[in-house]
C-alpha atoms as a PDB file:
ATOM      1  CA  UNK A   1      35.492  11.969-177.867  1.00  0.00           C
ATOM      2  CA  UNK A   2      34.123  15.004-179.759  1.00  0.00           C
ATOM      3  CA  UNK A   3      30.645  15.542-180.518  1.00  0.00           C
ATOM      4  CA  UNK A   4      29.165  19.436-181.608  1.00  0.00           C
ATOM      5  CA  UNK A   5      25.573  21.143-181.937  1.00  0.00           C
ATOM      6  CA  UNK A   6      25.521  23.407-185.251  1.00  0.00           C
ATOM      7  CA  UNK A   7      23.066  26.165-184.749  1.00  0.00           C
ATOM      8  CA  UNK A   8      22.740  27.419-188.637  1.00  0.00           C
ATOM      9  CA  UNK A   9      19.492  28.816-189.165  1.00  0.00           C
ATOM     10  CA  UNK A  10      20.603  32.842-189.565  1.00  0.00           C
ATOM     11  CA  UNK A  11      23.628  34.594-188.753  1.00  0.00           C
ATOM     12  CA  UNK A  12      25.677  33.853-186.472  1.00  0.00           C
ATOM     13  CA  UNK A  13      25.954  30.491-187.111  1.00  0.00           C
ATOM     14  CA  UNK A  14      27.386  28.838-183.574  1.00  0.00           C
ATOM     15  CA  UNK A  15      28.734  25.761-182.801  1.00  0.00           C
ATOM     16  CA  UNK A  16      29.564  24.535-179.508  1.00  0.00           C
ATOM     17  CA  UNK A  17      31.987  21.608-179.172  1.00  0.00           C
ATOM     18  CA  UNK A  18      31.142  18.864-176.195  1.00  0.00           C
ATOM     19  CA  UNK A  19      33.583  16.391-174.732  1.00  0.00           C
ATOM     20  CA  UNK A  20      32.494  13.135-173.613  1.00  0.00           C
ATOM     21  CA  UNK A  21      35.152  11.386-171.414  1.00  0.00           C
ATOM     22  CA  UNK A  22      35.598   7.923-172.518  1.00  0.00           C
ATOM     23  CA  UNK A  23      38.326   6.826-170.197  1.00  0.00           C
ATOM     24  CA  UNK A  24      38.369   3.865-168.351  1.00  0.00           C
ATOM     25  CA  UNK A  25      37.448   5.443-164.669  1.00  0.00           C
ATOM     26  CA  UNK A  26      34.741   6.801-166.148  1.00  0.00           C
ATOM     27  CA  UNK A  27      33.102   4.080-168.039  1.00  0.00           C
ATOM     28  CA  UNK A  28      32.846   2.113-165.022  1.00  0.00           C
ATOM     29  CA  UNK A  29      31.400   4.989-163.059  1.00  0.00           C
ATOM     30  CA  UNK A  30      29.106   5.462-165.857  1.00  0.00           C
ATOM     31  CA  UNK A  31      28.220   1.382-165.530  1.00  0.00           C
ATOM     32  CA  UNK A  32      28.053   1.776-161.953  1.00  0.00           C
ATOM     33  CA  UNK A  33      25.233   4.867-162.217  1.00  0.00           C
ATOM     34  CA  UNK A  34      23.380   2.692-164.841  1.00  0.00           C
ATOM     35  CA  UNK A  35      23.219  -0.416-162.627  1.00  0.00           C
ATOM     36  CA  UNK A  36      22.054   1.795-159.160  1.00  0.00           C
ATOM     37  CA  UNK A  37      19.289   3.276-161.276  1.00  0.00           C
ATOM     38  CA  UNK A  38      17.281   0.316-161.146  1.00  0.00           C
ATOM     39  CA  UNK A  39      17.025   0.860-157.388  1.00  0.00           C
ATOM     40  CA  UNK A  40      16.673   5.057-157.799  1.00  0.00           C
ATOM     41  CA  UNK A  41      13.577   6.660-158.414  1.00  0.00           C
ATOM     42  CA  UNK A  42      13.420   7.707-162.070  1.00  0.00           C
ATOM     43  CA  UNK A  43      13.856  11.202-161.347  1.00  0.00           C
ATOM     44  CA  UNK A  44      16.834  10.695-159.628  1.00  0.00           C
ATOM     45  CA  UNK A  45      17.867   8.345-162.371  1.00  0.00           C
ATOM     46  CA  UNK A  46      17.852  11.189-165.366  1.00  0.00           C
ATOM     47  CA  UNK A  47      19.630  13.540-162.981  1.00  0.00           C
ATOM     48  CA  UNK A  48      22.498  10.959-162.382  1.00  0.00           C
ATOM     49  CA  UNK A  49      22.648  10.433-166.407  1.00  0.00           C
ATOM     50  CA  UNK A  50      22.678  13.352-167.377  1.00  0.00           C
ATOM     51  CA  UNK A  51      25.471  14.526-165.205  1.00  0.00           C
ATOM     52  CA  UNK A  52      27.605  12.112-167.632  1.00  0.00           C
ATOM     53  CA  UNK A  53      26.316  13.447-170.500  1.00  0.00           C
ATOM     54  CA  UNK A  54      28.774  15.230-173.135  1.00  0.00           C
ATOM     55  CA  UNK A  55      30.029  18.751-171.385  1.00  0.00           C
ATOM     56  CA  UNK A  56      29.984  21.775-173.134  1.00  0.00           C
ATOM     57  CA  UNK A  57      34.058  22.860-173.106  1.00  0.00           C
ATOM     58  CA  UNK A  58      34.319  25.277-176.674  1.00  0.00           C
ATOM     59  CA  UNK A  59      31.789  27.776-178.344  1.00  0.00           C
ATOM     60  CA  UNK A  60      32.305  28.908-181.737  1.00  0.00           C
ATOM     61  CA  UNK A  61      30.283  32.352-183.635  1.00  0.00           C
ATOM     62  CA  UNK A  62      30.837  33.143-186.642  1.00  0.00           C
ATOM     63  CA  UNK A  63      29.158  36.489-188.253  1.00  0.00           C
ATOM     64  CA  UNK A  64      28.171  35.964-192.071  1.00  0.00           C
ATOM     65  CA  UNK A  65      26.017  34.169-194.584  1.00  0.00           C
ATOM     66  CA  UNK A  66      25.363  30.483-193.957  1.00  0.00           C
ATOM     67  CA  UNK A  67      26.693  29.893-197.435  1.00  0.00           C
ATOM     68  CA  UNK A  68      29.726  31.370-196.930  1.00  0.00           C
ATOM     69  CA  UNK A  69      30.639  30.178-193.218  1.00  0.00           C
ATOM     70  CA  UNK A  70      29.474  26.440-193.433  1.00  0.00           C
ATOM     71  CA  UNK A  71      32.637  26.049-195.918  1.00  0.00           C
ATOM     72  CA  UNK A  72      34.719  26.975-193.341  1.00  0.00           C
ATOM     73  CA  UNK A  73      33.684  24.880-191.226  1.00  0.00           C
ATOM     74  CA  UNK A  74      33.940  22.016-193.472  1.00  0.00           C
ATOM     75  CA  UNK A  75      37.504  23.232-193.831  1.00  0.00           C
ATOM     76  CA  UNK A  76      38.126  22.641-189.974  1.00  0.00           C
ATOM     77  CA  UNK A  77      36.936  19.775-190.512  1.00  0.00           C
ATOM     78  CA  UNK A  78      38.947  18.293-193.083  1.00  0.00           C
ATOM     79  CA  UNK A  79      42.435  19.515-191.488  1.00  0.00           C
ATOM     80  CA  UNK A  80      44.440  16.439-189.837  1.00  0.00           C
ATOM     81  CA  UNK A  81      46.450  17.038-186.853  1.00  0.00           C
ATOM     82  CA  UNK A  82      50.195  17.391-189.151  1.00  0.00           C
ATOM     83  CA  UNK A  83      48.257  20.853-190.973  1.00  0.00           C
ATOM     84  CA  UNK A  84      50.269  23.494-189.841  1.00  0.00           C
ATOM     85  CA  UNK A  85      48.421  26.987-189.412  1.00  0.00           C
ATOM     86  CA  UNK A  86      50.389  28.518-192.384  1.00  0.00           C
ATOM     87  CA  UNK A  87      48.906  26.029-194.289  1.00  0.00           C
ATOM     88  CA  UNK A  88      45.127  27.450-193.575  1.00  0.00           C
ATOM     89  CA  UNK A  89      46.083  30.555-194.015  1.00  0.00           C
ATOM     90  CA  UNK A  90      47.007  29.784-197.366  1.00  0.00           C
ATOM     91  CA  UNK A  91      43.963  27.669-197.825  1.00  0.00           C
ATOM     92  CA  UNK A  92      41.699  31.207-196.031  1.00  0.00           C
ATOM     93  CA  UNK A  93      42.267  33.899-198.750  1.00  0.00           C
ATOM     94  CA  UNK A  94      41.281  37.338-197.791  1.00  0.00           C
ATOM     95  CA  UNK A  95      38.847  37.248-200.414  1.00  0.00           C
ATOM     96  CA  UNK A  96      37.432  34.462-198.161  1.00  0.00           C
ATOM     97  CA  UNK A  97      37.607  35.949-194.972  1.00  0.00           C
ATOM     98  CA  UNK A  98      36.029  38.541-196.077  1.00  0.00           C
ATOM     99  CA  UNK A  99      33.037  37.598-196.254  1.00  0.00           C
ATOM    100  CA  UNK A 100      32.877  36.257-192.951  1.00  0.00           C
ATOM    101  CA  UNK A 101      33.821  37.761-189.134  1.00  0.00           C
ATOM    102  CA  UNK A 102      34.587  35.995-185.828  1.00  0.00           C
ATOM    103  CA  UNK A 103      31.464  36.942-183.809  1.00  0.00           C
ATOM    104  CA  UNK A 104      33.077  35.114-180.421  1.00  0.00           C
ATOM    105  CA  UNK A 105      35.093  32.194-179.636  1.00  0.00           C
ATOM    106  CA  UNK A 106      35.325  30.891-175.849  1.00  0.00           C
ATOM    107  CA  UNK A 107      36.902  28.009-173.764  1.00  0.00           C
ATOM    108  CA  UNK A 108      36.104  26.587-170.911  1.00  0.00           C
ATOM    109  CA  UNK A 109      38.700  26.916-168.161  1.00  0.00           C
ATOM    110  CA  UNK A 110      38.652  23.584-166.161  1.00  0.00           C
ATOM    111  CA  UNK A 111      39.255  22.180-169.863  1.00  0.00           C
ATOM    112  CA  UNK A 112      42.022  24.387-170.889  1.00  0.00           C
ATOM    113  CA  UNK A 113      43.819  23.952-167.266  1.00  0.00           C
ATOM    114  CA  UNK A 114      43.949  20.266-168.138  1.00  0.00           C
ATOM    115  CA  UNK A 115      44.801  19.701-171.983  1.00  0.00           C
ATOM    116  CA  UNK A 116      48.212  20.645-172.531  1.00  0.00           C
ATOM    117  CA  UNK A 117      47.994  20.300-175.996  1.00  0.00           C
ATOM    118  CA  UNK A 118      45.650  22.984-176.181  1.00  0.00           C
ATOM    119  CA  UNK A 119      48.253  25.474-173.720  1.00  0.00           C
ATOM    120  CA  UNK A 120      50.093  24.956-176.360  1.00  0.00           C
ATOM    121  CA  UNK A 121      48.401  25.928-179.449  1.00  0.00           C
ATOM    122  CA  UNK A 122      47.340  28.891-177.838  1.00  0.00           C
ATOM    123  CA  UNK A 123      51.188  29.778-176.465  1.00  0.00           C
ATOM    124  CA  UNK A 124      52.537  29.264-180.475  1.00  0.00           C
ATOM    125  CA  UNK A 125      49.287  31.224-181.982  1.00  0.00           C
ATOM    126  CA  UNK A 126      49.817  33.805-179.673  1.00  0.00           C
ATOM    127  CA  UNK A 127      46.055  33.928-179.039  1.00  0.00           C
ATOM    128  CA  UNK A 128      45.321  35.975-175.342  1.00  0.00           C
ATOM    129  CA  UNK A 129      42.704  35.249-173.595  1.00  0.00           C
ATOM    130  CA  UNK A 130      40.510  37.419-171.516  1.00  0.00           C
ATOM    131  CA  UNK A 131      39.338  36.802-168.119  1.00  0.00           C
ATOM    132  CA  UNK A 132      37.360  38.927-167.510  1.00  0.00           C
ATOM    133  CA  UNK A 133      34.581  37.529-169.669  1.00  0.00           C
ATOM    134  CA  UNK A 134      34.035  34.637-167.433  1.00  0.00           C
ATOM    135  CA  UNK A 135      30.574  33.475-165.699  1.00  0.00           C
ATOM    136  CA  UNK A 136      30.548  33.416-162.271  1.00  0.00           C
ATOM    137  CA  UNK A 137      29.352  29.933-160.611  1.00  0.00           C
ATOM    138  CA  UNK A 138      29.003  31.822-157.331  1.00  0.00           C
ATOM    139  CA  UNK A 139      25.751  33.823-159.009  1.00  0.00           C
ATOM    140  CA  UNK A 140      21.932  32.260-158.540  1.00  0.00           C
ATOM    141  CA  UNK A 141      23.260  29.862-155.936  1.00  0.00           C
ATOM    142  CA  UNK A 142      19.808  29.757-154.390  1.00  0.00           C
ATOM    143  CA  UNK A 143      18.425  28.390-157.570  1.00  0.00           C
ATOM    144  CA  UNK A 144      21.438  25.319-157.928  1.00  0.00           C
ATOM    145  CA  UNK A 145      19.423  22.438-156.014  1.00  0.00           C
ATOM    146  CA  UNK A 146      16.742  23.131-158.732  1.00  0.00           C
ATOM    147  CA  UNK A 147      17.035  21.352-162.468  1.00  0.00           C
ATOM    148  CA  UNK A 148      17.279  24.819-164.649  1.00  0.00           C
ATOM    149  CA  UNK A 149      14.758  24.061-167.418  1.00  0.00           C
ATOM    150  CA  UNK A 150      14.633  25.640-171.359  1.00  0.00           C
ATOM    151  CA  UNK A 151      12.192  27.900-169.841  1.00  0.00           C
ATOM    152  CA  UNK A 152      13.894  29.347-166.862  1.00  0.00           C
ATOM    153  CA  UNK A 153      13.918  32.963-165.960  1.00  0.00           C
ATOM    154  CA  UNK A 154      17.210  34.746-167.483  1.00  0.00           C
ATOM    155  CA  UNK A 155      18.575  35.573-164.305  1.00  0.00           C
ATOM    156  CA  UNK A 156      19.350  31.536-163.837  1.00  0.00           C
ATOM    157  CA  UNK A 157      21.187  31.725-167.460  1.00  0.00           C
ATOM    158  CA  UNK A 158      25.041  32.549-168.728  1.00  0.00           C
ATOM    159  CA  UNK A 159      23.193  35.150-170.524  1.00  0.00           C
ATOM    160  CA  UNK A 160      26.428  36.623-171.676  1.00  0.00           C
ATOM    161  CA  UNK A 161      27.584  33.654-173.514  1.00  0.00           C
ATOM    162  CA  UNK A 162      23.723  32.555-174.104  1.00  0.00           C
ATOM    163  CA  UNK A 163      24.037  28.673-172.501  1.00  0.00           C
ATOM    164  CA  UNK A 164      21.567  27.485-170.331  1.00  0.00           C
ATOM    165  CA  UNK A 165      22.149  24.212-167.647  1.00  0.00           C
ATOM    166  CA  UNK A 166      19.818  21.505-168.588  1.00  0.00           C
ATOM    167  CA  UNK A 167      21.273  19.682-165.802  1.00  0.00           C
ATOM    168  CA  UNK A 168      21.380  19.682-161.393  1.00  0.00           C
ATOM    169  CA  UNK A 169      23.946  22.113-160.684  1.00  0.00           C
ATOM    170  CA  UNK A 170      25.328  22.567-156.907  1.00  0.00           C
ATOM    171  CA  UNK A 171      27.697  25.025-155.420  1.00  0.00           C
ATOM    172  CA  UNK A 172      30.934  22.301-156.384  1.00  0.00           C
ATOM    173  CA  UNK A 173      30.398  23.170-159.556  1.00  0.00           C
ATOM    174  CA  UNK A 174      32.814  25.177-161.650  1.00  0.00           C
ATOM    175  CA  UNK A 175      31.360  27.266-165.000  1.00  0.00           C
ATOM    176  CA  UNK A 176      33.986  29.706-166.447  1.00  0.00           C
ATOM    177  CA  UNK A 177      34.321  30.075-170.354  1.00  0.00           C
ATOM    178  CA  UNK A 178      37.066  32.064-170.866  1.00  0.00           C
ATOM    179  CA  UNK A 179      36.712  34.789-174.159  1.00  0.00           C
ATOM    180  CA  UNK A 180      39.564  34.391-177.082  1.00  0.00           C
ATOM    181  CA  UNK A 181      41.306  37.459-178.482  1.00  0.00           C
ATOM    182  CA  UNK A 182      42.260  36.117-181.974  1.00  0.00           C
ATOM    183  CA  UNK A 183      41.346  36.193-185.122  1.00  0.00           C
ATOM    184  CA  UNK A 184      38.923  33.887-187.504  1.00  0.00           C
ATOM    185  CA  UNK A 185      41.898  32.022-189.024  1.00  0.00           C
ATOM    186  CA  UNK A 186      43.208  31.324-185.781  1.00  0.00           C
ATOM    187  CA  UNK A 187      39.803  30.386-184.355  1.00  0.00           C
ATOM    188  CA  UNK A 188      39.142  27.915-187.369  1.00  0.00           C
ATOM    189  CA  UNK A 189      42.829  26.131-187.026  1.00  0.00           C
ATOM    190  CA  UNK A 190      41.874  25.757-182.896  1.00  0.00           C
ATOM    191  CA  UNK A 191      38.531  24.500-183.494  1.00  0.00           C
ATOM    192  CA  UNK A 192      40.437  21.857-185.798  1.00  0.00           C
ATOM    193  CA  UNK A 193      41.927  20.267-182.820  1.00  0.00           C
ATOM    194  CA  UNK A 194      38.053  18.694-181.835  1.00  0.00           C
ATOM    195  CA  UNK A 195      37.837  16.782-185.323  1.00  0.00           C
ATOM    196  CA  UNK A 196      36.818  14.402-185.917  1.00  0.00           C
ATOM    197  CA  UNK A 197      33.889  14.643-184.557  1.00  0.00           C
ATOM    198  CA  UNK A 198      31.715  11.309-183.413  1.00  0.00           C
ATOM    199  CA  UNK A 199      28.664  13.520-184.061  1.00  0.00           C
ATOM    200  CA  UNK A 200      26.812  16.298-185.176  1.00  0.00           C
ATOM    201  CA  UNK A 201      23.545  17.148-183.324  1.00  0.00           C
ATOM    202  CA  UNK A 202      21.607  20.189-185.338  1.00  0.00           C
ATOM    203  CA  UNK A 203      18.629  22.416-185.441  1.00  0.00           C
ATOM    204  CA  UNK A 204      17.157  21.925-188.649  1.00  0.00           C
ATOM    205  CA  UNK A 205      14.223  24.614-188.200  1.00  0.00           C
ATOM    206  CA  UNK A 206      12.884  27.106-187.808  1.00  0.00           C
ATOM    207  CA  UNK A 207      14.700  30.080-189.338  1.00  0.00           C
ATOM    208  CA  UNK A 208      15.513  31.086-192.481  1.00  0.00           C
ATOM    209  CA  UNK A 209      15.000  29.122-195.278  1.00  0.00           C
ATOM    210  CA  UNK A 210      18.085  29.512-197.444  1.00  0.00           C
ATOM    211  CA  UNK A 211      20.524  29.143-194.418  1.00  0.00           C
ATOM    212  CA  UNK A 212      17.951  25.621-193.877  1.00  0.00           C
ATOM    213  CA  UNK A 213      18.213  24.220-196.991  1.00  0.00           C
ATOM    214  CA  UNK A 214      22.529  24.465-197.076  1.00  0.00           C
ATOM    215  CA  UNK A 215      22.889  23.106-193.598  1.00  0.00           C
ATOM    216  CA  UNK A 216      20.816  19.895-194.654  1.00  0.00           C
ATOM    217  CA  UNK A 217      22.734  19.861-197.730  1.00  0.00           C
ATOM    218  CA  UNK A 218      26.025  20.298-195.932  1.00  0.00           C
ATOM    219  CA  UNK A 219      25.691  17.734-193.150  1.00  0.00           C
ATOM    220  CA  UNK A 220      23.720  15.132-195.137  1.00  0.00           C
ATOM    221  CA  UNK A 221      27.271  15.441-197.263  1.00  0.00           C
ATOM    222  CA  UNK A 222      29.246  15.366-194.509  1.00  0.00           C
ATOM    223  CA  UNK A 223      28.051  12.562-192.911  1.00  0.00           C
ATOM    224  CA  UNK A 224      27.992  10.545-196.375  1.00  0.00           C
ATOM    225  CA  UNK A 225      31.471  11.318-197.047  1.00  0.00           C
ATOM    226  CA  UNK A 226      32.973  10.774-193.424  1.00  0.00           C
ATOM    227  CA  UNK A 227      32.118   8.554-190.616  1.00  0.00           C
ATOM    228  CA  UNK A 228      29.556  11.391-188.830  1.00  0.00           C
ATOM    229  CA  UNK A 229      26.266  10.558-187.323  1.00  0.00           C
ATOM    230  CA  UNK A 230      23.813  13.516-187.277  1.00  0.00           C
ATOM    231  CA  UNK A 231      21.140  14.100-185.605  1.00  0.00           C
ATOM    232  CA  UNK A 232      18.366  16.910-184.972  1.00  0.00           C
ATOM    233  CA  UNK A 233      15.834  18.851-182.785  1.00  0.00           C
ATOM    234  CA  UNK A 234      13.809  21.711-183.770  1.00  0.00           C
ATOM    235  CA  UNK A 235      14.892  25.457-183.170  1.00  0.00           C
ATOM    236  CA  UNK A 236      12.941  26.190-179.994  1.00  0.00           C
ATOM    237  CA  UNK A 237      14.664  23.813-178.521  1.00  0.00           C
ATOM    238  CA  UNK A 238      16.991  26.272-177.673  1.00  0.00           C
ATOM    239  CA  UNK A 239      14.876  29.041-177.053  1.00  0.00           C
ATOM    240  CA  UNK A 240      13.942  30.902-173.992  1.00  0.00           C
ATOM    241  CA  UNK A 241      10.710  32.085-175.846  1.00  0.00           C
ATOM    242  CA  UNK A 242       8.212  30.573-177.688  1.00  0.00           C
ATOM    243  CA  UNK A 243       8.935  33.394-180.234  1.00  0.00           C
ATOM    244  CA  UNK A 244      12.027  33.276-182.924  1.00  0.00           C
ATOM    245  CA  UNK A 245      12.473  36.129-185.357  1.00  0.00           C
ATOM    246  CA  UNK A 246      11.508  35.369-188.906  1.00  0.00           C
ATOM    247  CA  UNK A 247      11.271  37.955-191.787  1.00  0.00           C
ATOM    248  CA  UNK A 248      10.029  41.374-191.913  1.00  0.00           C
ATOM    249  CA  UNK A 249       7.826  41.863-189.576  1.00  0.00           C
ATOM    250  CA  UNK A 250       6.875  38.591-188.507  1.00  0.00           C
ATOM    251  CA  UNK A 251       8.014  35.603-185.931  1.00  0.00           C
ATOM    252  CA  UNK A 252       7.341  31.461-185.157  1.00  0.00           C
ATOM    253  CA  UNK A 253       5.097  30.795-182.988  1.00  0.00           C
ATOM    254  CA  UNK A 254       5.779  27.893-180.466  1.00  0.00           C
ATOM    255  CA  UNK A 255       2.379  27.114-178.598  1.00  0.00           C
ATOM    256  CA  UNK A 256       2.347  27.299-175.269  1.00  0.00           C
ATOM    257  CA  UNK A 257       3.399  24.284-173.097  1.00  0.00           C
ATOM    258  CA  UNK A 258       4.763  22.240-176.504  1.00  0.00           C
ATOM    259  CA  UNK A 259       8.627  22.507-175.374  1.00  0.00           C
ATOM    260  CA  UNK A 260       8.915  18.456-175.257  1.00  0.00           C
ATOM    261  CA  UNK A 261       6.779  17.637-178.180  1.00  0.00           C
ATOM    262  CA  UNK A 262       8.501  16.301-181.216  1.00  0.00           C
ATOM    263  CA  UNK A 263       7.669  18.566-183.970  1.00  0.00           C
ATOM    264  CA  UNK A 264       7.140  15.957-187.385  1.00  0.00           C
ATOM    265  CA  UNK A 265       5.807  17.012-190.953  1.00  0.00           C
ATOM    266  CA  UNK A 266       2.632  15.840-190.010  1.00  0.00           C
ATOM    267  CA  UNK A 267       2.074  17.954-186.955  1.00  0.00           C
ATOM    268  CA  UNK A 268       4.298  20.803-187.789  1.00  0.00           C
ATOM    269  CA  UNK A 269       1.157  23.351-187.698  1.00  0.00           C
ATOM    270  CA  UNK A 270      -0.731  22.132-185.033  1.00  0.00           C
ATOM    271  CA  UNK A 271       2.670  23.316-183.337  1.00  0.00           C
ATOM    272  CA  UNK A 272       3.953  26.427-184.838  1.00  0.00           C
ATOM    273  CA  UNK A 273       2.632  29.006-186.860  1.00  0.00           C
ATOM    274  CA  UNK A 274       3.715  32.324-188.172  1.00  0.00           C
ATOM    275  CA  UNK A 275       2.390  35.727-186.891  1.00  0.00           C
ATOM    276  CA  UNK A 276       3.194  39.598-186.492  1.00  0.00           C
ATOM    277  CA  UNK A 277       6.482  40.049-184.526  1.00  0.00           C
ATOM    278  CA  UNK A 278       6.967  41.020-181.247  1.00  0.00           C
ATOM    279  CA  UNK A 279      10.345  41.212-180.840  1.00  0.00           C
ATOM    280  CA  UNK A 280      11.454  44.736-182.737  1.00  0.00           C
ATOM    281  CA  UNK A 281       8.710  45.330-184.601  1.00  0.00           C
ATOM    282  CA  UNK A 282       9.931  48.213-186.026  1.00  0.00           C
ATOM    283  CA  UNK A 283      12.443  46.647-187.439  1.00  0.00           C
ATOM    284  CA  UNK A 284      11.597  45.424-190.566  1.00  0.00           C
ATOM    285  CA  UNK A 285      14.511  43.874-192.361  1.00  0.00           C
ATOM    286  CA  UNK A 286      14.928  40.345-192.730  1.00  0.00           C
ATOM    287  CA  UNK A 287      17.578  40.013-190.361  1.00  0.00           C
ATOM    288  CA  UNK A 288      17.073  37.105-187.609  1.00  0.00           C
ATOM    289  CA  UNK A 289      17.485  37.775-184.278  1.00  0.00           C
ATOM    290  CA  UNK A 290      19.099  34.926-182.495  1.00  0.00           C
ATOM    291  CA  UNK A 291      19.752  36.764-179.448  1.00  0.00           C
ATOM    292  CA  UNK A 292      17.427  33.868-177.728  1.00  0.00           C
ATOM    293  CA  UNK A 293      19.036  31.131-178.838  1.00  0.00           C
ATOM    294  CA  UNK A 294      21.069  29.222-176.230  1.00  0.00           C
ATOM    295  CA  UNK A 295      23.147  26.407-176.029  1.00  0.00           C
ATOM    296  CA  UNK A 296      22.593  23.496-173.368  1.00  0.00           C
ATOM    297  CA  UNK A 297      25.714  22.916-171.164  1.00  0.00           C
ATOM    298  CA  UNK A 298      25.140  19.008-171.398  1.00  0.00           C
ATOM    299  CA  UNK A 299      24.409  17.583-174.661  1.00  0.00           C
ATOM    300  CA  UNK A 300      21.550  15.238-174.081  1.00  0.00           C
ATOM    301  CA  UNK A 301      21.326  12.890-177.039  1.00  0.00           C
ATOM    302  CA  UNK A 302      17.436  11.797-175.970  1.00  0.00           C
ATOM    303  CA  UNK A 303      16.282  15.378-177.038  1.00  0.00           C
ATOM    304  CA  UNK A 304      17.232  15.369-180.900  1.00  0.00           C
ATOM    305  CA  UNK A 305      15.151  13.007-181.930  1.00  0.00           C
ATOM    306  CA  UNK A 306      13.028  14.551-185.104  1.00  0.00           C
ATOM    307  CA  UNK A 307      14.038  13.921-188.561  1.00  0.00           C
ATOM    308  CA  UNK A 308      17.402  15.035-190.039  1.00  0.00           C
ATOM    309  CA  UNK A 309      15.082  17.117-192.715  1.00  0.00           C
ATOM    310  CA  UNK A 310      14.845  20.500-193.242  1.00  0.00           C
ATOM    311  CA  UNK A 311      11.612  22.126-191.183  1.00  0.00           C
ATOM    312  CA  UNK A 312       9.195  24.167-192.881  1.00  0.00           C
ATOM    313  CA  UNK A 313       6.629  26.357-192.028  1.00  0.00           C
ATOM    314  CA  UNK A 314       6.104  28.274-194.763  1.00  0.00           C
ATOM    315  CA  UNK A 315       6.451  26.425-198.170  1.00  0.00           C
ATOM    316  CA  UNK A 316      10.052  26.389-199.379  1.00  0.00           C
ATOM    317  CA  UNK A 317      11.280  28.564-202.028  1.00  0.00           C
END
C-alpha cells in the first residue's frame, strides 16, 4: 500500500512516495506491538509505532509552476498498469514538457533490491542510476540512540536529499536513496507504478498563494473523483527553521517553541506572522526558497491533522 506527501507550495513541487507493508507477518507484528504497549511506558510505546509507520522508499522534484506540474501528476495518476511508456510520451508533448524540468528523482535501495518489478522497469527504460549520490547510515552514529526531532541540527539530516528521521534510528539501520539519471517522462511513467495511492497527506500553507489555491483545488478533485483520502499539516512542519521564504523581501514567521501546535483559522496569527527576510535578503524576487523544506522518513499520520483548506496569512488574492 501506497500513500504520498505533496509538498506544492513554490517550485519544486516534491512528492515523496511511502510504502506501508500490509502483509500478513507484519500485521500480526504490528498487533503484537499494539497489545505490549499497554504494558510499555508511553514513550516507548510511540517509538515502537512509529517504527511501523509508512517508510519513505521514492522522492519525486519537479522544477516549474504549480499550475503546470500538478497536471502531470494527475497524469501519473490516472495511468493503469497495461499504459505502455510510448503511450505517455504521446500523452507528454514537448510543448508540455517544456514548461516543466525534472529537479531530482531518487529510490531507495533496500526497496529497489527487493521489487523486481521495479528492476525491471528500470532495465526496459534504460534509466541508470547513480551511486554515488547515496547517504551514508554509517554518518552521526553517536546521535542514532536519540529520536532526531524537526528541529535537529543539520549535521543529524540527509541534507543532500533534504529528509529528516522522525523516528529511533540505530546502527542496523540501512538509509541509501539511490539518484535516477532519466528524464521527466521517464520519471512520471515510474512514479506511475505507486498508484493508486490509499492517500495523500499535504502541506496546505504557508507559501505562495497561487501554487495554494491549485493544490486545494487539485486534491479536493482528486479525492472526489477517485477513492483518495487527503489529509494536511501546515508548512513548517517540514521545516528546520521557523523561517520560510515568502515574497520580495519578506518571510513566515513560526514563533518560537509552536512546532506541535495545530495551526487553525482561528489561531493562525497568534502563530505566524509575516516580517523582513532573513534568508537572502538581497534577493528580492518572488522566488521561494524551499531549500529548508524536508521530508520525514516515516509518514506519521497523527501529525496532519489541520484542515484540508488552503492557509492564509495574508488575505488571498
Amino acid at each position: 500500500m501506497y500513500k504520498a506527501i505533496l509538498l506544492s507550495i513554490g517550485t519544486p513541487t516534491t512528492l515523496g512516495i511511502y510504502y506501508e507493508d500490509m502483509s500478513p507477518n507484519e500485521d500480526k507484528l504490528n498487533k503484537a506491538s499494539l497489545k505490549e504497549a499497554v504494558y510499555t511506558d508511553k514513550a516507548d510505546n510511540e517509538s515502537t509505532l512509529e517504527n511501523k509507520a509508512p517508510k519513505l522508499i521514492f522522492i519525486l522534484r519537479i522544477d516549474g509552476k504549480t499550475s503546470d506540474v500538478l497536471p502531470l501528476l494527475f497524469v501519473s495518476h490516472s495511468l493503469d498498469k497495461k499504459t505502455t511508456y510510448t503511450s505517455l510520451e504521446s500523452l507528454l508533448t514537448p510543448e508540455v514538457l517544456s514548461k516543466c524540468s525534472l529537479a531530482e528523482c531518487l529510490i531507495d535501495s533496500s526497496f529497489l533490491k527487493e521489487n523486481k518489478e521495479i528492476k525491471h522497469i528500470l532495465e526496459t527504460l534504460s534509466i541508470k542510476d547513480s551511486i554515488d549520490s547515496t547517504y551514508s547510515n554509517q554518518t552521526n552514529s553517536a546521535n542514532r540512540p536519540n529520536c532526531i526531532d524537526k528541529g535537529a541540527n543539520l549535521e543529524n539530516l540527509d541534507t543532500k536529499h533534504n529528509i529528516y528521521f522522525n523516528e529511533k534510528i540505530d546502527s542496523k539501520t540501512n538509509i541509501d536513496f539511490i539518484k535516477l539519471d532519466c528524464s521527466l517522462t521517464k520519471a512520471l511513467y515510474l512514479l506511475s507504478y505507486f498508484m493508486p495511492l490509499n492517500a495523500i497527506y499535504y502541506s496546505r500553507g504557508v507559501g505562495s498563494l497561487s501554487a495554494i489555491k491549485l493544490t486545494h483545488v487539485f486534491l479536493h478533485t482528486l479525492a472526489l473523483s477517485s477513492d483518495i483520502k487527503i489529509y494536511a499539516t501546515n508548512s513548517f512542519y517540514f521545516s528546520q527553521t521557523n523561517e520560510i521564504k515568502a515574497f520580495a523581501n519578506m518571510s513566515f514567521y513560526l514563533k518560537p517553541d509552536s512546532k506541535h501546535v495545530v495551526i487553525t483559522d482561528s489561531n493562525v496569527k497568534d502563530y505566524i506572522h509575516i516580517a523582513p527576510s532573513n534568508i537572502n535578503a538581497s534577493n528580492i524576487n518572488d522566488s521561494l526558497d524551499l531549500s529548508t523544506l524536508f521530508l520525514p522518513y516515516r509518514l506519521i499520520h497523527d501529525d496532519f491533522l489541520e484542515s484540508c483548506t488552503p492557509l492564509y496569512v495574508t488575505p488571498a488574492v
